[in-house]
C-alpha atoms as a PDB file:
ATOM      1  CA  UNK A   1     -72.221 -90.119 -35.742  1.00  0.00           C
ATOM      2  CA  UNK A   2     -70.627 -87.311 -38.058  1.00  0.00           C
ATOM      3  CA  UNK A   3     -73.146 -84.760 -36.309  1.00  0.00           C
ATOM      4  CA  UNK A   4     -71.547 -85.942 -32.505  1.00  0.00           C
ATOM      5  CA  UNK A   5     -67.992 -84.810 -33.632  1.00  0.00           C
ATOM      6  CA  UNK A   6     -69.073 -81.467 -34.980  1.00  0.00           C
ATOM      7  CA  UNK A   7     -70.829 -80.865 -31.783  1.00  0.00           C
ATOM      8  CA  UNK A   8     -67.843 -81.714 -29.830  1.00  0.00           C
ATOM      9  CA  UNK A   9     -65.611 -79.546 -31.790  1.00  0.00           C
ATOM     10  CA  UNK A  10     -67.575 -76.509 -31.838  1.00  0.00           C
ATOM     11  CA  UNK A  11     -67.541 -77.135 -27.744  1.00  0.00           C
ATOM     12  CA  UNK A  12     -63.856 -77.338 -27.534  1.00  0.00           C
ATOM     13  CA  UNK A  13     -63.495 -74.486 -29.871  1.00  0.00           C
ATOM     14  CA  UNK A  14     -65.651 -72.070 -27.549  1.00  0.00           C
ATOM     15  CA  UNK A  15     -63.638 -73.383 -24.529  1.00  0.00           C
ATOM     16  CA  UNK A  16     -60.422 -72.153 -25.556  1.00  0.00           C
ATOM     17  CA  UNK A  17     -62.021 -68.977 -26.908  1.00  0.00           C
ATOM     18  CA  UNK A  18     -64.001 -68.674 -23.392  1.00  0.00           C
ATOM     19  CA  UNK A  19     -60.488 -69.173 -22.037  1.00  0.00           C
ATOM     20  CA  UNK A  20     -58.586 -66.526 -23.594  1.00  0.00           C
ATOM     21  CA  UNK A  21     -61.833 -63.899 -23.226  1.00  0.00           C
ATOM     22  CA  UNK A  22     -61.111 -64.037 -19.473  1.00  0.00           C
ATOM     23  CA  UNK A  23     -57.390 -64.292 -19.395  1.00  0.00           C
ATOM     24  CA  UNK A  24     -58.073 -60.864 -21.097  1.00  0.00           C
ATOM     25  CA  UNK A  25     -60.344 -58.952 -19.155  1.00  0.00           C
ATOM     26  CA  UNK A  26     -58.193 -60.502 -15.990  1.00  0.00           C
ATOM     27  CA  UNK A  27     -55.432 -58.705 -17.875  1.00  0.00           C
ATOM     28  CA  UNK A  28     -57.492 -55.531 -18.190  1.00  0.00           C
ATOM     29  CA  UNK A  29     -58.762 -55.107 -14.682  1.00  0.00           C
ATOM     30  CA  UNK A  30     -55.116 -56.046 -13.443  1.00  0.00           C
ATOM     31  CA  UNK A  31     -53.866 -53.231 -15.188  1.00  0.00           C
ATOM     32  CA  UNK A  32     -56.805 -50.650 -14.322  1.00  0.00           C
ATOM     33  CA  UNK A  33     -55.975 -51.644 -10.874  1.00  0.00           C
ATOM     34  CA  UNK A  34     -52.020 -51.104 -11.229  1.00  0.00           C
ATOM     35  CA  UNK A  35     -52.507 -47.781 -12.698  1.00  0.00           C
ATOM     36  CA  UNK A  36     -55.211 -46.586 -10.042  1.00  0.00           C
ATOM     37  CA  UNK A  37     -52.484 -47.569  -7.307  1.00  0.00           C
ATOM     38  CA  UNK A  38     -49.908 -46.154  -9.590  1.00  0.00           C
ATOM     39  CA  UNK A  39     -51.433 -43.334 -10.015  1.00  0.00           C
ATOM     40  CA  UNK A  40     -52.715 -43.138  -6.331  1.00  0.00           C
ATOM     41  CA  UNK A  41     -48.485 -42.673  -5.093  1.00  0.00           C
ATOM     42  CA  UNK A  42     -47.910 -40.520  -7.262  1.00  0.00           C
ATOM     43  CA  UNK A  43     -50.607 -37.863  -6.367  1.00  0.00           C
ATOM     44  CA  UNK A  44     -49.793 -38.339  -2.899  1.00  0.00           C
ATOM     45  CA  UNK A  45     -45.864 -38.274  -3.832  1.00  0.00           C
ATOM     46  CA  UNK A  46     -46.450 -35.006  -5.369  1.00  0.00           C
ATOM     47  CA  UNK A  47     -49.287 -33.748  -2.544  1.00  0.00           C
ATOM     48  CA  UNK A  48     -45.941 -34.734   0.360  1.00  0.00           C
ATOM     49  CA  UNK A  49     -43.722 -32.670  -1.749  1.00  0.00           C
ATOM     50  CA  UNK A  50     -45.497 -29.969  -2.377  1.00  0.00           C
ATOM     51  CA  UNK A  51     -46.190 -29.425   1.359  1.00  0.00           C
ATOM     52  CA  UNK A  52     -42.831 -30.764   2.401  1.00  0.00           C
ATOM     53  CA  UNK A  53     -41.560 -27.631   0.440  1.00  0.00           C
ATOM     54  CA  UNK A  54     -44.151 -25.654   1.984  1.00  0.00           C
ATOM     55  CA  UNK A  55     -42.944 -26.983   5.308  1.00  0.00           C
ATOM     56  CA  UNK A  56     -39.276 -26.552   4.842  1.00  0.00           C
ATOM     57  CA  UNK A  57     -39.200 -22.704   3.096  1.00  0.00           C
ATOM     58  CA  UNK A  58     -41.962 -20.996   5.537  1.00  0.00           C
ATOM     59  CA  UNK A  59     -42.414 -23.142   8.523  1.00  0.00           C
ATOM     60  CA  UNK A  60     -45.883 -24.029   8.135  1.00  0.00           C
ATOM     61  CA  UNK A  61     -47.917 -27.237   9.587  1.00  0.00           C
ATOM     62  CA  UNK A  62     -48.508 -29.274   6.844  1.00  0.00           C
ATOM     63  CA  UNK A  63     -51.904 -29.974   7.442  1.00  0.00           C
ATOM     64  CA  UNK A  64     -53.300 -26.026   8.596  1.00  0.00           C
ATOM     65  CA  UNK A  65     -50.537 -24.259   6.668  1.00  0.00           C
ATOM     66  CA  UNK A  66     -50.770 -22.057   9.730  1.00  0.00           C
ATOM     67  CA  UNK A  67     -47.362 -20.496  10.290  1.00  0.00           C
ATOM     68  CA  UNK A  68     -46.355 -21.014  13.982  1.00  0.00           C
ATOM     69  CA  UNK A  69     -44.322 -17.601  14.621  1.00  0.00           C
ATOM     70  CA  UNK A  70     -43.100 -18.512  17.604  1.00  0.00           C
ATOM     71  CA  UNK A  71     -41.295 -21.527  16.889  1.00  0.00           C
ATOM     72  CA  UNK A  72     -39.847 -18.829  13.577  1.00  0.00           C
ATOM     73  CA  UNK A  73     -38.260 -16.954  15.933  1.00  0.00           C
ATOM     74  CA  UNK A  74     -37.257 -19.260  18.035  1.00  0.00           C
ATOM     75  CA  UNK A  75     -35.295 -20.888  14.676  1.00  0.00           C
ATOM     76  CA  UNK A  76     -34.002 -17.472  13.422  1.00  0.00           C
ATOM     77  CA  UNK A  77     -34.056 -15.120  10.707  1.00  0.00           C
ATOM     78  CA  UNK A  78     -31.243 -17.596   8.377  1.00  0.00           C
ATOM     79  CA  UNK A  79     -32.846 -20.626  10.145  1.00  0.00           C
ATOM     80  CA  UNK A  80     -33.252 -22.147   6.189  1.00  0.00           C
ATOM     81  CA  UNK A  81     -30.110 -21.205   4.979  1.00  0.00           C
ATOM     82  CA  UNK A  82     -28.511 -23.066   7.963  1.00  0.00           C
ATOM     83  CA  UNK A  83     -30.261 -26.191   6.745  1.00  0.00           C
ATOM     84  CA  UNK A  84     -33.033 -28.383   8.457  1.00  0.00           C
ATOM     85  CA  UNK A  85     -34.253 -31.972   8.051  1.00  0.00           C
ATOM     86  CA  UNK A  86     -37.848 -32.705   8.174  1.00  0.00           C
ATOM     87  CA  UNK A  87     -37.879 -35.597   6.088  1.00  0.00           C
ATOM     88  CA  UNK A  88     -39.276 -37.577   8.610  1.00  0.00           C
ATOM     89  CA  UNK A  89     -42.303 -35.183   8.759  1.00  0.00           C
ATOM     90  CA  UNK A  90     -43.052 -35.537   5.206  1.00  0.00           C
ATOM     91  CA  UNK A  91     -42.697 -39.531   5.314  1.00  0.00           C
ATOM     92  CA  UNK A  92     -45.055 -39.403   7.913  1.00  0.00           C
ATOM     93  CA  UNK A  93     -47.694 -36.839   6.189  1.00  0.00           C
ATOM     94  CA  UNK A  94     -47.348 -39.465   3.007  1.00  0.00           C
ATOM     95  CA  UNK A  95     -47.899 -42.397   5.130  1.00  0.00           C
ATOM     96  CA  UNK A  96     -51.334 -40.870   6.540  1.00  0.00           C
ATOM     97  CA  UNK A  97     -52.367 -39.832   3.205  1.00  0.00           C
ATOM     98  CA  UNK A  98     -52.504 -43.110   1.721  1.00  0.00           C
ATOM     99  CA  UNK A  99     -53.400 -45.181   4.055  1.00  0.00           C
ATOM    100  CA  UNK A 100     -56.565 -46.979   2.970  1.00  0.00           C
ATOM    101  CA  UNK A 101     -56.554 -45.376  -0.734  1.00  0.00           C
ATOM    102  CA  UNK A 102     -54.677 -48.569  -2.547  1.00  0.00           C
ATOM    103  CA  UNK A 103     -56.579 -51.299  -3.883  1.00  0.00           C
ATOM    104  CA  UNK A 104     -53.504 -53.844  -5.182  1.00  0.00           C
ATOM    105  CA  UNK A 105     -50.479 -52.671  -3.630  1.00  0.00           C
ATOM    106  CA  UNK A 106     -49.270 -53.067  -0.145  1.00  0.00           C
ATOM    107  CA  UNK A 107     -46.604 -52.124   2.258  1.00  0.00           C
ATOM    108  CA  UNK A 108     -46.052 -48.928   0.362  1.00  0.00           C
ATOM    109  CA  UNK A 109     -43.121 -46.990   1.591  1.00  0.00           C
ATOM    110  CA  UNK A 110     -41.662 -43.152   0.940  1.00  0.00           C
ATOM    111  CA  UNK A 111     -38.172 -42.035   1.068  1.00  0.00           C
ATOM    112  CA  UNK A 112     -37.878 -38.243   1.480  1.00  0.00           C
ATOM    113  CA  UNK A 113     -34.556 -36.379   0.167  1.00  0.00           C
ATOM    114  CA  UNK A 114     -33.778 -32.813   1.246  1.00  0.00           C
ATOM    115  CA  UNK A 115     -31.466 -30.767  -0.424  1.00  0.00           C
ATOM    116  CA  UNK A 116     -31.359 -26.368  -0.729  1.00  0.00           C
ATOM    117  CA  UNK A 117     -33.287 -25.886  -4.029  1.00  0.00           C
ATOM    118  CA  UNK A 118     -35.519 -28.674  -3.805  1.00  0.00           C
ATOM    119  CA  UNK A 119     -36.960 -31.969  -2.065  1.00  0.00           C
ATOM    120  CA  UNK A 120     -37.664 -35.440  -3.857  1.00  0.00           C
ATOM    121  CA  UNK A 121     -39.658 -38.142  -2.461  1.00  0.00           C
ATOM    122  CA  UNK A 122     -39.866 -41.548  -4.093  1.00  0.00           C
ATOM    123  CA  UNK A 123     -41.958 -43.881  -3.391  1.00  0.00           C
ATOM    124  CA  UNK A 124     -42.091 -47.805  -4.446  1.00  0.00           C
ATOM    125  CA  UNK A 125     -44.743 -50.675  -3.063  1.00  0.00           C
ATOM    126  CA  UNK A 126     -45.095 -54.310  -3.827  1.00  0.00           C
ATOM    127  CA  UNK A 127     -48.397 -55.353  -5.837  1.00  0.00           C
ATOM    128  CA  UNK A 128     -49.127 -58.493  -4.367  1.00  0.00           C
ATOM    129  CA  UNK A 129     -49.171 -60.481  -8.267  1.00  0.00           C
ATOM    130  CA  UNK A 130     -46.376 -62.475  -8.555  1.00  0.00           C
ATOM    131  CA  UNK A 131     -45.743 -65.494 -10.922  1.00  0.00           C
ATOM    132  CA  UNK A 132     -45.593 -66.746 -14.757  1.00  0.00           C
ATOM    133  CA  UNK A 133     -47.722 -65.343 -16.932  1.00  0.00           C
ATOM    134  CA  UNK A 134     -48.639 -66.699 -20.436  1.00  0.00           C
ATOM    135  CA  UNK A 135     -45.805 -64.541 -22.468  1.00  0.00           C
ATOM    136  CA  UNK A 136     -42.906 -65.128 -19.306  1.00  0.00           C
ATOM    137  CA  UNK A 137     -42.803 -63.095 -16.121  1.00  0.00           C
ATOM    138  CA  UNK A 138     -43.565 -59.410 -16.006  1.00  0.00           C
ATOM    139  CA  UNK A 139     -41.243 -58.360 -13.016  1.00  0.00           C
ATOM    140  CA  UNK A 140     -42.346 -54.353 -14.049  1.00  0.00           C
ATOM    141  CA  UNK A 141     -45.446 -55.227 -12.570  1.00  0.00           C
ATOM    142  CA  UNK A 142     -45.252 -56.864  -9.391  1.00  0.00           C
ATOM    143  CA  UNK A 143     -44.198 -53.594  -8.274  1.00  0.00           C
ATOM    144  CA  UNK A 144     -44.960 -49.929  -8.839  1.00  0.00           C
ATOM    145  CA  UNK A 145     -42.018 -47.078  -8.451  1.00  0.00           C
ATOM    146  CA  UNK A 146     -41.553 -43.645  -8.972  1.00  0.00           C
ATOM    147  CA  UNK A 147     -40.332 -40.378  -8.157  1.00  0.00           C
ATOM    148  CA  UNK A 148     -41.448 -36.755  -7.547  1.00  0.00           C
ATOM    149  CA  UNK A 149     -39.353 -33.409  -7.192  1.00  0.00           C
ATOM    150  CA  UNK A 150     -40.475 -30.241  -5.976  1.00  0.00           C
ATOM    151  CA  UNK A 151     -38.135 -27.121  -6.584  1.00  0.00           C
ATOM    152  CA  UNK A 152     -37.359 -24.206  -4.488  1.00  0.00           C
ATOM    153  CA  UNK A 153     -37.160 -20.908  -6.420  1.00  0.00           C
ATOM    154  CA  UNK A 154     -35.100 -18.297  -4.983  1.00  0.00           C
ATOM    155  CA  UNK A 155     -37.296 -15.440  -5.975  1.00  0.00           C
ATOM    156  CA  UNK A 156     -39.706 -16.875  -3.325  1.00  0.00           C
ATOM    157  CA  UNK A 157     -37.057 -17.181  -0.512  1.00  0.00           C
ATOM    158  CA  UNK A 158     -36.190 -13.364  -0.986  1.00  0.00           C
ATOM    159  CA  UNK A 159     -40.093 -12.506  -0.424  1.00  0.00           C
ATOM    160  CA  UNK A 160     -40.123 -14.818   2.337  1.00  0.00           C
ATOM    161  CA  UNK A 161     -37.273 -13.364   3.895  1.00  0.00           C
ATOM    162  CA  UNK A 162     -38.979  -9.618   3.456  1.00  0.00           C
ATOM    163  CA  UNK A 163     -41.981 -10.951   5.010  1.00  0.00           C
ATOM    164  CA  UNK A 164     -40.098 -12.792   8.152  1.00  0.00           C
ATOM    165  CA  UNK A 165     -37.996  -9.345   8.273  1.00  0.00           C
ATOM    166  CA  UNK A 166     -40.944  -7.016   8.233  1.00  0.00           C
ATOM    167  CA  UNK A 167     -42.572  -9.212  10.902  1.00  0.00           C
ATOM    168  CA  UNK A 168     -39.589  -8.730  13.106  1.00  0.00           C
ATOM    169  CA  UNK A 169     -39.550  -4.800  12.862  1.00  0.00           C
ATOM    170  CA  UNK A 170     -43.348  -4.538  12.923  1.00  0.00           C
ATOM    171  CA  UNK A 171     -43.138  -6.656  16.855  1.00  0.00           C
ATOM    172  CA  UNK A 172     -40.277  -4.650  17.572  1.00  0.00           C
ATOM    173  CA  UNK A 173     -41.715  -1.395  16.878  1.00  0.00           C
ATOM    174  CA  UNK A 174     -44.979  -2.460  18.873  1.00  0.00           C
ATOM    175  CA  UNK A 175     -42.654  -3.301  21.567  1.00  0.00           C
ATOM    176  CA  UNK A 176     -41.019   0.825  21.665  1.00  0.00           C
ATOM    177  CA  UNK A 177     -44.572   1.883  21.610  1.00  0.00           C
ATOM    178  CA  UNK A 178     -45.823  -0.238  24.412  1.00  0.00           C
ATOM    179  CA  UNK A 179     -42.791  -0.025  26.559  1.00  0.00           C
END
């Protein structure tokens, strides 16, 4: 009878091991998957930015980064110092980008901040995992947050403006020649 007990301890020993062994790899691939959707925003935060800045110094299509020089004229030489707003542009570019690329998160959303030296886009989504977990709730990790800022440098808008004013006497020289 001694031998039945032992046996039945050494079962409900392994059981609660056997428990805690998968409440820790569920653990592990719940974080691998928070940080590859973290991770995921971010690089797309930064990728919006980057071209958002491209988009709002030169005037270029985020996608080509052809300049359209007709719609640069059409805007004027001081057309940046004047101030634009294509933050709806860049939300939109962020919201293609990721679409399809996040594995826990959903909904995710981008807000898009202009200013004259730089642009900042934050972005924040909902995980899905909500709930008690053994050591109290983790609110952190039900959903992921975070920022990105791209600066402007003013060394680059002086060669920019160069460039737009050395395309504007090179048509209007063509122009005297021609006509």
């Amino acid at each position: 009878m001694q031998d039945c007990r032992k046996d039945g301890s050494f079962t409900v020993e392994a059981t609660l091991i056997m428990t805690l062994v998968v409440a820790c790899l569920m653990i592990c691939v719940y974080g691998c998957l928070y940080l590859h959707d973290k991770t995921v925003l971010d690089s797309t935060a930064r990728l919006a930015a980057q071209k958002g800045r491209i988009l709002l110094t030169e005037d270029q299509d985020m996608k080509t980064g052809q300049i359209d020089w007709k719609r640069f004229e059409e805007k004027g030489i001081l057309w940046r110092l004047l101030g634009t707003d294509e933050s709806d542009a860049v939300r939109e570019f962020a919201q293609q980008q990721i679409q399809g690329k996040l594995i826990l998160c959903k909904d995710p959303s981008f807000t898009v901040q202009t200013g004259g030296s730089s642009i900042t886009v934050s972005y924040q989504a909902k995980t899905g995992v909500t709930g008690m977990y053994p050591f109290g709730s983790l609110p952190t990790l039900s959903e992921v947050k975070g920022t990105v800022k791209e600066m402007v440098f003013e060394e680059e808008e002086f060669v920019r403006l160069v460039r737009a004013l050395l395309n504007d006497s090179g048509k209007k020289d063509a122009e005297e020649k021609g006509g």
